[in-house]
N, C-alpha and C. Protein backbone atom coordinates (compact mmCIF):
# COMPACT_ATOMS: atom_id res chain seq x y z
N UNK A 1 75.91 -137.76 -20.82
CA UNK A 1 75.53 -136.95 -19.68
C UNK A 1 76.62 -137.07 -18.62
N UNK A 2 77.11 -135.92 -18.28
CA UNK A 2 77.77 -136.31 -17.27
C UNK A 2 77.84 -136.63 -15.72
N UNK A 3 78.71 -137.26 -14.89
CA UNK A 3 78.21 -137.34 -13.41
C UNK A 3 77.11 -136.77 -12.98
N UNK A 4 78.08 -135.70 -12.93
CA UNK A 4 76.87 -134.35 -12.44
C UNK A 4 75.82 -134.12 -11.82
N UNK A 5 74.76 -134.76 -12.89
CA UNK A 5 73.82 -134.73 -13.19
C UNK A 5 72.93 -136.06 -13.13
N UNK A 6 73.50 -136.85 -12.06
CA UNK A 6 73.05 -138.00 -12.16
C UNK A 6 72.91 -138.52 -10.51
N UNK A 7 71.52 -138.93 -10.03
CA UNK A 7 71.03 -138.93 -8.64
C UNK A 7 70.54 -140.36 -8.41
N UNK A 8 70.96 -140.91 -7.00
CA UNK A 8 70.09 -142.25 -6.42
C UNK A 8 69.11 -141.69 -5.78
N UNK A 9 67.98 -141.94 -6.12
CA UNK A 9 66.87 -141.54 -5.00
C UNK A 9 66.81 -142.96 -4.56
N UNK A 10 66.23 -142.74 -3.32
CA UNK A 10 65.57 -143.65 -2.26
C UNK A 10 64.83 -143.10 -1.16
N UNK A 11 63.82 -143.90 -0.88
CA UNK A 11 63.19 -143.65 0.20
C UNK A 11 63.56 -144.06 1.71
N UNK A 12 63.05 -142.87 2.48
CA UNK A 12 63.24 -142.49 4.19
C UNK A 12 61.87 -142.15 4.41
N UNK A 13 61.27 -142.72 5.29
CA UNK A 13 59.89 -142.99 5.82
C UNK A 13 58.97 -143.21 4.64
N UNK A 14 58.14 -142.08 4.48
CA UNK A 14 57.36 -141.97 3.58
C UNK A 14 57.26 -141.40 2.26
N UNK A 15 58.79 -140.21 2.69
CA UNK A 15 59.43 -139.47 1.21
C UNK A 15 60.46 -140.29 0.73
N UNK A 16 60.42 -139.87 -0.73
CA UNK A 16 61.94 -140.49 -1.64
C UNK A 16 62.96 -139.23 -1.56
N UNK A 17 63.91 -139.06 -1.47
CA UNK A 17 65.39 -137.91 -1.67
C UNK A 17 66.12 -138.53 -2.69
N UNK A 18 66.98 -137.48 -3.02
CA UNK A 18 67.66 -137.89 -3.93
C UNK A 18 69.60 -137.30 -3.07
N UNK A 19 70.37 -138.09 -3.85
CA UNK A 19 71.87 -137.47 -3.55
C UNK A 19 72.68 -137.81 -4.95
N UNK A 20 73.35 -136.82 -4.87
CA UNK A 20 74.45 -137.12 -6.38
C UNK A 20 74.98 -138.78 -6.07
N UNK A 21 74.71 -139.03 -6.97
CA UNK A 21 75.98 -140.42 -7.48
C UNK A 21 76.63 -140.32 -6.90
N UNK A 22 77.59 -139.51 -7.23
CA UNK A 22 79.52 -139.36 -6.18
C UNK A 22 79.43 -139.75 -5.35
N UNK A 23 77.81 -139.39 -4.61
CA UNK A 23 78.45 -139.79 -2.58
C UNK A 23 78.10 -140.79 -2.69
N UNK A 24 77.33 -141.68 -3.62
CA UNK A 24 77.16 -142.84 -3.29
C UNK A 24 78.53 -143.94 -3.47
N UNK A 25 78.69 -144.84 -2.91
CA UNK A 25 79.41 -146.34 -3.13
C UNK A 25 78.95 -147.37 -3.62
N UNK A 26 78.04 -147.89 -3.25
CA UNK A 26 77.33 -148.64 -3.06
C UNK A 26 76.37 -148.91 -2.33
N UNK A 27 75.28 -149.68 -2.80
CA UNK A 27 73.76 -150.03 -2.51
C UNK A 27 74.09 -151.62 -1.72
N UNK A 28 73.56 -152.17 -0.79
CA UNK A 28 74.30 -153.48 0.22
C UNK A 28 72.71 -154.08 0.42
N UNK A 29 72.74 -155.08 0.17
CA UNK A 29 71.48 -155.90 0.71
C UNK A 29 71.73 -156.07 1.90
N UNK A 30 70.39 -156.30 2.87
CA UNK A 30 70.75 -156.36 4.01
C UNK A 30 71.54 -157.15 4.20
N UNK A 31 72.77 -156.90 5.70
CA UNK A 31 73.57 -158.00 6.01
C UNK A 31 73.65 -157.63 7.45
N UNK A 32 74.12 -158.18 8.30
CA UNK A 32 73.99 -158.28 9.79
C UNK A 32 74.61 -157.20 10.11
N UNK A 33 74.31 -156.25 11.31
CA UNK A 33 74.58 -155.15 11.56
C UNK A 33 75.23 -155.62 12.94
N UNK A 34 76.73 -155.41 13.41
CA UNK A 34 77.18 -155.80 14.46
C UNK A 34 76.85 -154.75 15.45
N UNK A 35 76.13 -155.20 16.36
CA UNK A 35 76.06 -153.97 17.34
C UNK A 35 77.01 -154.15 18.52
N UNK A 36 77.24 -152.81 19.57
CA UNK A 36 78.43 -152.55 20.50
C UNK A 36 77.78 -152.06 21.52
N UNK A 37 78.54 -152.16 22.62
CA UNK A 37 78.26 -150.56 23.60
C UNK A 37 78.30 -149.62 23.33
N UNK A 38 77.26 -147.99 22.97
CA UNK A 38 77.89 -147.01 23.33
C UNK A 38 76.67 -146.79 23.18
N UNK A 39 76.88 -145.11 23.36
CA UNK A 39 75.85 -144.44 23.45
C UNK A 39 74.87 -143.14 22.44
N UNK A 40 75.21 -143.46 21.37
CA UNK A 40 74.41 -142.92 20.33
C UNK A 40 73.29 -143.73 19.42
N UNK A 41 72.08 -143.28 19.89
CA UNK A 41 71.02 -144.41 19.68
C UNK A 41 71.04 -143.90 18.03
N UNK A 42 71.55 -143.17 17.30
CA UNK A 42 71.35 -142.71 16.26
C UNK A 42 72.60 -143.82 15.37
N UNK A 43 73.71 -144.26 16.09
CA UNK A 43 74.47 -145.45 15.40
C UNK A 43 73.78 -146.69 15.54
N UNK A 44 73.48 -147.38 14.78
CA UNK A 44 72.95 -148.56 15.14
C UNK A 44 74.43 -149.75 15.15
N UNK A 45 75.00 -149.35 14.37
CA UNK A 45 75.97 -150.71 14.83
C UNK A 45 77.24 -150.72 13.40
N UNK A 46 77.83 -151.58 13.19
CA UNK A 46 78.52 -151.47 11.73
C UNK A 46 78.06 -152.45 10.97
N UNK A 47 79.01 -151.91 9.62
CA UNK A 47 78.59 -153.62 8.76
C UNK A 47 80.16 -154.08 8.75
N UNK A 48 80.58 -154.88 8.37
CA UNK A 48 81.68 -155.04 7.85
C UNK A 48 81.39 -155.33 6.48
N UNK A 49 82.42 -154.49 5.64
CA UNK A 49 82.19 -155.10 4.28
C UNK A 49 83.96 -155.29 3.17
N UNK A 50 84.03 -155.92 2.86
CA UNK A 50 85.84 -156.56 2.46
C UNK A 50 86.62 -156.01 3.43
N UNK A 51 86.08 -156.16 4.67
CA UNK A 51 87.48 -155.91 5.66
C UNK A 51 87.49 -154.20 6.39
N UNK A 52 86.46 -153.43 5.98
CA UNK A 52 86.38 -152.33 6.09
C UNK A 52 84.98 -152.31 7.25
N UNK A 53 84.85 -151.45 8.19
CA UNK A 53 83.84 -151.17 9.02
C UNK A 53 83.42 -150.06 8.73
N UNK A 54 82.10 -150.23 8.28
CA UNK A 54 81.43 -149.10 7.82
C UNK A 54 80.12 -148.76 8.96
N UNK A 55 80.43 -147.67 9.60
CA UNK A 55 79.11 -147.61 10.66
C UNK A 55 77.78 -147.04 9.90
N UNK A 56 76.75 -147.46 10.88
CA UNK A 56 75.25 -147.48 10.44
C UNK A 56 74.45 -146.51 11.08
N UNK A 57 74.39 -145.33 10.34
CA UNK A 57 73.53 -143.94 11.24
C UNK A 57 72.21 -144.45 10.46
N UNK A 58 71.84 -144.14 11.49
CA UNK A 58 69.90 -144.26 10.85
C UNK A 58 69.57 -142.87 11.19
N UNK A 59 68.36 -142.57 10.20
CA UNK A 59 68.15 -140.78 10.68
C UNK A 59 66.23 -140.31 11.17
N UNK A 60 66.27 -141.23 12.63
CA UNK A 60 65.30 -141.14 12.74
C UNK A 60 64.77 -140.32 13.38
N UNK A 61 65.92 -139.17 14.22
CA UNK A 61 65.52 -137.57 14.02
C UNK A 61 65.04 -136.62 13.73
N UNK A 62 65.24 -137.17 12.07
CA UNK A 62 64.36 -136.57 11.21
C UNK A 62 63.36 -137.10 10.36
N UNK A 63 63.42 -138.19 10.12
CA UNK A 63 62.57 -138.99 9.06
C UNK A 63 61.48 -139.89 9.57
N UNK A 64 62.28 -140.67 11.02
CA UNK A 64 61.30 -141.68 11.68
C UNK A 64 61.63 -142.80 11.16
N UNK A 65 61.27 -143.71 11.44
CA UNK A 65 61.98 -145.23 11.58
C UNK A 65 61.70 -145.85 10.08
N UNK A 66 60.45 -145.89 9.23
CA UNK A 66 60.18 -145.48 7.47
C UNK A 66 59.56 -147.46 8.07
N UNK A 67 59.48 -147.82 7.09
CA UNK A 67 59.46 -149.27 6.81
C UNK A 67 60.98 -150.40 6.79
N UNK A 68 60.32 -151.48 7.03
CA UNK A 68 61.42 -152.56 7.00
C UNK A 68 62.85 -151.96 5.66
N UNK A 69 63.69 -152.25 6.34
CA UNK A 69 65.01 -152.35 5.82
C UNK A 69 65.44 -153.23 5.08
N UNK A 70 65.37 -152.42 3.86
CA UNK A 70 65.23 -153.50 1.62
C UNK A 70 67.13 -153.29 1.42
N UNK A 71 67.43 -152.42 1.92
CA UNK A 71 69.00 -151.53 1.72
C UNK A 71 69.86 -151.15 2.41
N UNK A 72 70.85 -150.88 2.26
CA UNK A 72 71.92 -149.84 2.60
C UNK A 72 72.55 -148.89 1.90
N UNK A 73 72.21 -147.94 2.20
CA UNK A 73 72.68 -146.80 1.11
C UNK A 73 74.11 -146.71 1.87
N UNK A 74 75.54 -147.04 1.02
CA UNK A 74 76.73 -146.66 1.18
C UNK A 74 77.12 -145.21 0.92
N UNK A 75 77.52 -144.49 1.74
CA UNK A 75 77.62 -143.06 0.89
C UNK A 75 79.12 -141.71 1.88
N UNK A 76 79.15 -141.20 1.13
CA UNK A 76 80.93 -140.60 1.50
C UNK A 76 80.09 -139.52 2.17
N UNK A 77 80.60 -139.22 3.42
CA UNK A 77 79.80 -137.84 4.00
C UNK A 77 81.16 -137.05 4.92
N UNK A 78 81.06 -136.18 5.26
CA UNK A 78 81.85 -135.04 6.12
C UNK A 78 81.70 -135.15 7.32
N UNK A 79 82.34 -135.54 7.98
CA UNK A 79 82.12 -135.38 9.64
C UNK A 79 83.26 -134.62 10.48
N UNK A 80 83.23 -133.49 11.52
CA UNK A 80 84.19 -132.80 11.86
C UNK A 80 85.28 -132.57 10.57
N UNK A 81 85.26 -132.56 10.01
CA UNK A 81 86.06 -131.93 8.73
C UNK A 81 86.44 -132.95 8.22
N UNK A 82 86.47 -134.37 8.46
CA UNK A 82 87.03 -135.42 8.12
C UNK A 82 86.08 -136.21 6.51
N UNK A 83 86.56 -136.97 5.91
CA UNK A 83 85.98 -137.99 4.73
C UNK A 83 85.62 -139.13 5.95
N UNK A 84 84.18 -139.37 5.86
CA UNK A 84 84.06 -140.49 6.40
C UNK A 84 82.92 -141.34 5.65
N UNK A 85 83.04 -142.85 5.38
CA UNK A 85 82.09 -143.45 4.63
C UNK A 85 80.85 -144.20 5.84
N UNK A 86 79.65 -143.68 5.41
CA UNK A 86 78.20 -144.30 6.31
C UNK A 86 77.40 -145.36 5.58
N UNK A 87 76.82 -145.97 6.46
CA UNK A 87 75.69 -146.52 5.54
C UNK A 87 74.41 -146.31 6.09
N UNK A 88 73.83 -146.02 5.39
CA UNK A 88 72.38 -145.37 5.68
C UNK A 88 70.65 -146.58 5.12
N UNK A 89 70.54 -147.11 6.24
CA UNK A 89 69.07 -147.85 5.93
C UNK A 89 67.97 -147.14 4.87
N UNK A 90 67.33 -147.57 4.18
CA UNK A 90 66.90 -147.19 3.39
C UNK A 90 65.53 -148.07 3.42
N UNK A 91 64.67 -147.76 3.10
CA UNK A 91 62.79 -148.74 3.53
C UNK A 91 62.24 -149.12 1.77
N UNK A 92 63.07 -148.95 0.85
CA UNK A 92 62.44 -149.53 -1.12
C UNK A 92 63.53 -149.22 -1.60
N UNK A 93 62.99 -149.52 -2.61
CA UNK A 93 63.80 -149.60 -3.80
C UNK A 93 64.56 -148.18 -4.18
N UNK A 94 65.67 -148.07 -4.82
CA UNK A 94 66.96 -146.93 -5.23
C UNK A 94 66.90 -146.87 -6.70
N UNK A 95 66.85 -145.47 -7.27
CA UNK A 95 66.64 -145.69 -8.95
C UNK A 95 67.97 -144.75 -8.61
N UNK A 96 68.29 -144.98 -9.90
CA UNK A 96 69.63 -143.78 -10.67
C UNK A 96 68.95 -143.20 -11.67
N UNK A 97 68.95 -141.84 -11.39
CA UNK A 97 67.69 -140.90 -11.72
C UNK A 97 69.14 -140.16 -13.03
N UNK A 98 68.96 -139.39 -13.86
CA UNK A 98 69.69 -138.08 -14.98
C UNK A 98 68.48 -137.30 -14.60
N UNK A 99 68.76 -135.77 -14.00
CA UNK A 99 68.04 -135.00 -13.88
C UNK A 99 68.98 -133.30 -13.72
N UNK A 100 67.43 -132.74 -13.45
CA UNK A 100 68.41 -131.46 -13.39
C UNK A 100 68.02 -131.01 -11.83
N UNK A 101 69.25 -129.85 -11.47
CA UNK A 101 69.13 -129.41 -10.23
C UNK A 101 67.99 -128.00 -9.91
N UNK A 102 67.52 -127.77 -8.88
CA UNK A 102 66.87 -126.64 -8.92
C UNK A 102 66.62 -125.96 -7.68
N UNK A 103 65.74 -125.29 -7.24
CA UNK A 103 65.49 -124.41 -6.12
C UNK A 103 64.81 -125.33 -5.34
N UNK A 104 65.14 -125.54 -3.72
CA UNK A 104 64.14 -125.95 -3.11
C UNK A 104 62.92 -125.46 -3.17
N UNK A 105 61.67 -126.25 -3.22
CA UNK A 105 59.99 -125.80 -3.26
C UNK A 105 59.73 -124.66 -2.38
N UNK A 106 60.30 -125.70 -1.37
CA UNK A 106 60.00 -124.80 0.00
C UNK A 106 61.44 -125.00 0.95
N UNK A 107 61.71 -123.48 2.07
CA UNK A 107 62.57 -124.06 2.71
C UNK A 107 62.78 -124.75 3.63
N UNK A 108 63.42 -125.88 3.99
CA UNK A 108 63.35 -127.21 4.42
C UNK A 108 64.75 -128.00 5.40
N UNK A 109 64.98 -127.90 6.29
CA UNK A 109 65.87 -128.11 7.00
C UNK A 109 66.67 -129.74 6.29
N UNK A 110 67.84 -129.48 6.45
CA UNK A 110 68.45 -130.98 5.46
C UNK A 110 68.10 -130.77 4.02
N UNK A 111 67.63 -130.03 3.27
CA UNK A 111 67.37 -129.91 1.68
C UNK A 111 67.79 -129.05 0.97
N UNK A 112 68.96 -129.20 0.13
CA UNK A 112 69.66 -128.57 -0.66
C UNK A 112 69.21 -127.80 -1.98
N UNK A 113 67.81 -128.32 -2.78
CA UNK A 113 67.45 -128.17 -3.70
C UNK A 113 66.31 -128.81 -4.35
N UNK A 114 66.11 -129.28 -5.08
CA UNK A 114 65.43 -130.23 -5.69
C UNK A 114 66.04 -130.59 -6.97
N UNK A 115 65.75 -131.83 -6.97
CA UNK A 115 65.95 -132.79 -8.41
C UNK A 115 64.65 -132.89 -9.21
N UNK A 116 64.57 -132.61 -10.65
CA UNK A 116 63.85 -132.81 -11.29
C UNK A 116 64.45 -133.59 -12.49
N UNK A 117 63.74 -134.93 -12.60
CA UNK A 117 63.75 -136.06 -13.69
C UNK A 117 62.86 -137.16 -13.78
N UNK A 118 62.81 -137.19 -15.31
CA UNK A 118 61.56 -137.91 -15.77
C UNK A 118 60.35 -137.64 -15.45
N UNK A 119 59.96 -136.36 -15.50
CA UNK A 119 58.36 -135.72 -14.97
C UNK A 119 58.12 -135.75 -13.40
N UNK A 120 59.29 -136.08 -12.72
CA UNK A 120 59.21 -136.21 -10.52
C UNK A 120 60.06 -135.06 -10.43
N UNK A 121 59.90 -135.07 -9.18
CA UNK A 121 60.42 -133.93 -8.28
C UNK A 121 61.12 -134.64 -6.96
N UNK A 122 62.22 -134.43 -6.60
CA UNK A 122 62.52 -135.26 -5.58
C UNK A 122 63.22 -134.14 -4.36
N UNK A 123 63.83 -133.83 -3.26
CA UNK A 123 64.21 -133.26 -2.29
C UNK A 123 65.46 -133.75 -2.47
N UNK A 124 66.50 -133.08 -2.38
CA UNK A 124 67.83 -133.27 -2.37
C UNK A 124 68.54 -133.09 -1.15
N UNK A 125 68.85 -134.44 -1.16
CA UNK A 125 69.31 -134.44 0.89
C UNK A 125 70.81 -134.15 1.10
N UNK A 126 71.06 -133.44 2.18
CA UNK A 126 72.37 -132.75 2.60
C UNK A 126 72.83 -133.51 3.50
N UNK A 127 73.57 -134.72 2.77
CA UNK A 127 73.94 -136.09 3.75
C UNK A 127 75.12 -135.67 5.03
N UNK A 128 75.97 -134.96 4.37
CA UNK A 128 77.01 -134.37 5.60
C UNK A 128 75.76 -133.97 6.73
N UNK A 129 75.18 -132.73 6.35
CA UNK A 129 74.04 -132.33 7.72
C UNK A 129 73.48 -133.07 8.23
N UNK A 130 72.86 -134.13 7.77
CA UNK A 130 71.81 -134.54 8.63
C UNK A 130 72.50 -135.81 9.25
N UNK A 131 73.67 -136.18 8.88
CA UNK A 131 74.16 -137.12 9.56
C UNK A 131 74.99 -136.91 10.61
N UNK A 132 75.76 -135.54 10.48
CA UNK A 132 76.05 -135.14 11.32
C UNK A 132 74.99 -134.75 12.56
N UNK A 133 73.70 -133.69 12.12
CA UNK A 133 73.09 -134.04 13.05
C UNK A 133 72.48 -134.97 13.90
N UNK A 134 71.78 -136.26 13.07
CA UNK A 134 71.63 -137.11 14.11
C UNK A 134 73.20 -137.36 15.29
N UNK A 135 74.21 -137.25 14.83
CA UNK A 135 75.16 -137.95 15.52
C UNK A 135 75.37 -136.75 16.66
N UNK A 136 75.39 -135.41 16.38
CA UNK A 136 75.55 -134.81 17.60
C UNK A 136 74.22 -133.97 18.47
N UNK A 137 73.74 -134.29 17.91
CA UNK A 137 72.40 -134.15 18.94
C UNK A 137 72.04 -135.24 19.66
N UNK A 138 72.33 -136.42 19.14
CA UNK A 138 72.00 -137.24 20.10
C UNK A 138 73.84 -137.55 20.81
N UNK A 139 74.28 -137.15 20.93
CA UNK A 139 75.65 -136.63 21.84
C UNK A 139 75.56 -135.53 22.80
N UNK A 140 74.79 -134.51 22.18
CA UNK A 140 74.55 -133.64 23.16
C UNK A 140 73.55 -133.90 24.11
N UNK A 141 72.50 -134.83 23.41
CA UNK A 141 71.35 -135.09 24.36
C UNK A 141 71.67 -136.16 25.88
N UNK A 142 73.05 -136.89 25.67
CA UNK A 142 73.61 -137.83 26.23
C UNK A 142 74.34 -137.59 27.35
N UNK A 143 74.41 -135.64 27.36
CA UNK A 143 75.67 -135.18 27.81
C UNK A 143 77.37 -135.23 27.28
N UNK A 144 77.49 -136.14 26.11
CA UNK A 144 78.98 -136.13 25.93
C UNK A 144 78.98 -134.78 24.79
N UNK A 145 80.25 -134.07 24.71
CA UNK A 145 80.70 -132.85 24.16
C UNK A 145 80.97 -132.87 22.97
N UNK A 146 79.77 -131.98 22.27
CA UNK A 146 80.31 -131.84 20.98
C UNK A 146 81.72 -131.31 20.75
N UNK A 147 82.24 -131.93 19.28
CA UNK A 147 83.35 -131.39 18.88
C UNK A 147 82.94 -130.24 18.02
């Protein structure tokens, strides 16, 4: 089977999503989240991981705060046109799903499609969007200027 066709779901609040493999990196047990000054309540802070600072968007914008933090979803997302790597809290457990792609159910702000594998249905999350949105809405809400 190839890439493709192959999804981490995990859960955000009360739903599971799914995202291709590719964007993922890696899955991080919790580890201390350094927090800073600034002003996007939607960054929570970084991790450091081999020397690399990986910042921590949480997306509670849209999802809500979910349950205690089991994870870190590592994952490659788009920001202002740029490659940038996030890590994203996650509230259970992460399967690596082989499935196929399909039509969203319904249409759904942040949802690309749906994943169907092994008899589930999962929501396919549009990690560039919604991470971008938490980050500039709560920029705009702050007063500082979107790019």
């Amino acid at each position: 089977m190839s890439d493709l066709s192959r999804f981490v779901v995990f859960p955000l609040g009360a739903r599971h999503y799914a995202v291709e493999s590719s964007r993922v990196s890696e899955l991080l047990m919790p580890l201390q989240v350094f927090g800073f000054p600034h002003t996007t309540p939607s960054l929570e802070g970084v991790l450091v991981r081999r020397g690399t600072v990986i910042p921590v968007v949480s997306l509670p914008l849209a999802y809500g705060l979910g349950g205690p933090r089991r994870l870190y979803l590592v994952t490659c997302c788009t920001l202002g046109g740029r490659p940038e790597t996030v890590a994203i809290p996650v509230s259970g457990e992460c399967e690596l799903l082989a499935g196929v792609c399909g039509e969203a159910a319904q249409p759904e702000q942040f949802i690309t499609g749906t994943l169907h594998a092994e008899g589930r249905s999962f929501p396919l999350l549009d990690i560039d969007g919604i991470v971008a949105h938490c980050i500039q809405a709560q920029a705009a809400g702050s007063g500082e200027a979107r790019q």
